[in-house]
Each structure stands twice: as structure tokens, then as C-alpha cells.
C-alpha atoms as a PDB file:
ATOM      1  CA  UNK A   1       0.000   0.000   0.000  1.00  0.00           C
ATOM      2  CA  UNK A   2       0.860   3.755  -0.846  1.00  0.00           C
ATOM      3  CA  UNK A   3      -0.235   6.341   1.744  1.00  0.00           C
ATOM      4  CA  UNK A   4      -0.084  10.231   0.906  1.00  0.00           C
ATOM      5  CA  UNK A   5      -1.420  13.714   2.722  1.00  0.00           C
ATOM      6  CA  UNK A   6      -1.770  16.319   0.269  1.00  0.00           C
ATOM      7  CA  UNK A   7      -3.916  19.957   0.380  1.00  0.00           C
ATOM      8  CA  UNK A   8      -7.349  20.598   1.191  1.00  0.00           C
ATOM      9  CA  UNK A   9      -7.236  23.889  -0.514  1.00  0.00           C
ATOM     10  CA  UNK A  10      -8.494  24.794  -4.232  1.00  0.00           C
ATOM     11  CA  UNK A  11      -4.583  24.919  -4.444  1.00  0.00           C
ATOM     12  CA  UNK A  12      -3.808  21.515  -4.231  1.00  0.00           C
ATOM     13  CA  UNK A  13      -7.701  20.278  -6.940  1.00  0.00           C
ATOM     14  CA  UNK A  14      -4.717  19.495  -9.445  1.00  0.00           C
ATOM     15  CA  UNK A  15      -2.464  17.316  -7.345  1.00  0.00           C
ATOM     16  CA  UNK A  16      -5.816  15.713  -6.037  1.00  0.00           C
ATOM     17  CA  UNK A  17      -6.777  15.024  -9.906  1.00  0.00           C
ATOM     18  CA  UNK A  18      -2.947  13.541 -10.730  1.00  0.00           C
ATOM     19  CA  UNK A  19      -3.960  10.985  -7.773  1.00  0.00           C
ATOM     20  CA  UNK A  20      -6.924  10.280  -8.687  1.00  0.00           C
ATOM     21  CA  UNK A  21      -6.159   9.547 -11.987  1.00  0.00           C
ATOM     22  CA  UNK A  22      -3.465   7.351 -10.846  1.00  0.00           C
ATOM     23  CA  UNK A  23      -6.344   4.631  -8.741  1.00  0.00           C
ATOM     24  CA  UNK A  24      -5.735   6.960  -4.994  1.00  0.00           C
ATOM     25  CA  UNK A  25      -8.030   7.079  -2.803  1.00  0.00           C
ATOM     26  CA  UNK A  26      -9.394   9.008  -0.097  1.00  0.00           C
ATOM     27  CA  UNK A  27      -8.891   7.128   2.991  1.00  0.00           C
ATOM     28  CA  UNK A  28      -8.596   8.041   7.024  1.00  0.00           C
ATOM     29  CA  UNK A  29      -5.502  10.053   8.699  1.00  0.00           C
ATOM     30  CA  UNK A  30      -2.337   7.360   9.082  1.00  0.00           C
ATOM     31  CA  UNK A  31       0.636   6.779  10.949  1.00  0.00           C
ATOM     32  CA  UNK A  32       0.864   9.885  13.496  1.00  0.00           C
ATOM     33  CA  UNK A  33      -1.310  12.231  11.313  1.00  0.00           C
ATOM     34  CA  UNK A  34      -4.681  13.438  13.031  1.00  0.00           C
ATOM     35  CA  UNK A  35      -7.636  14.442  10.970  1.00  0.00           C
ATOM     36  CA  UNK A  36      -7.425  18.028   9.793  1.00  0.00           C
ATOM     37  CA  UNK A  37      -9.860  20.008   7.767  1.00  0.00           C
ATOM     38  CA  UNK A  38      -6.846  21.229   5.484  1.00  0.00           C
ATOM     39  CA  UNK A  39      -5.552  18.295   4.907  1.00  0.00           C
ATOM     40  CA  UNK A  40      -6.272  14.735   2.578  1.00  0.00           C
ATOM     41  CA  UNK A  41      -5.660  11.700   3.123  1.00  0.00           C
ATOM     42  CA  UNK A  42      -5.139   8.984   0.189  1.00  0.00           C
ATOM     43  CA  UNK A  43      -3.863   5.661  -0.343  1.00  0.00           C
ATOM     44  CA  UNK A  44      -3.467   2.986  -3.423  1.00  0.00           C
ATOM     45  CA  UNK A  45      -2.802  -0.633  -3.350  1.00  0.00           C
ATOM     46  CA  UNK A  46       0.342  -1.791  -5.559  1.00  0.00           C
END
């Protein structure tokens, strides 16, 4: 498994799209991250 965090912010809608695109998805805070409105969480199976 691949985890990321990336943006919350309209900032970050293209980084969001790249992941998407590549079969992430949105999935709960990991490791030592917390939940946090600016913040997403993804993750992918290899």
C-alpha cells in the first residue's frame, strides 16, 4: 500500500486530480497524522 497527505485547498484540486487519476483514494488520517480540515488523506494498493 501507498499512503499520501496532500492539500485541502483549491490549491492543491490538481495534485488531487494527478492521484486520482493514478487509482488513490481518499482514505482516514495514518501513521501519526490526526484528521485536519486542510488536509487529505489517500492511499493505493500496488
Amino acid at each position: 500500500m501507498l499512503w499520501l497527505e496532500t492539500g485541502a485547498e483549491d490549491s492543491f484540486t490538481a495534485a488531487r486530480s494527478l492521484y486520482f487519476s493514478e487509482g488513490f483514494v481518499e482514505c482516514e488520517p495514518f501513521a501519526d497524522y490526526v484528521d485536519d480540515p486542510l488536509s487529505v488523506f489517500m492511499t493505493r494498493s500496488l
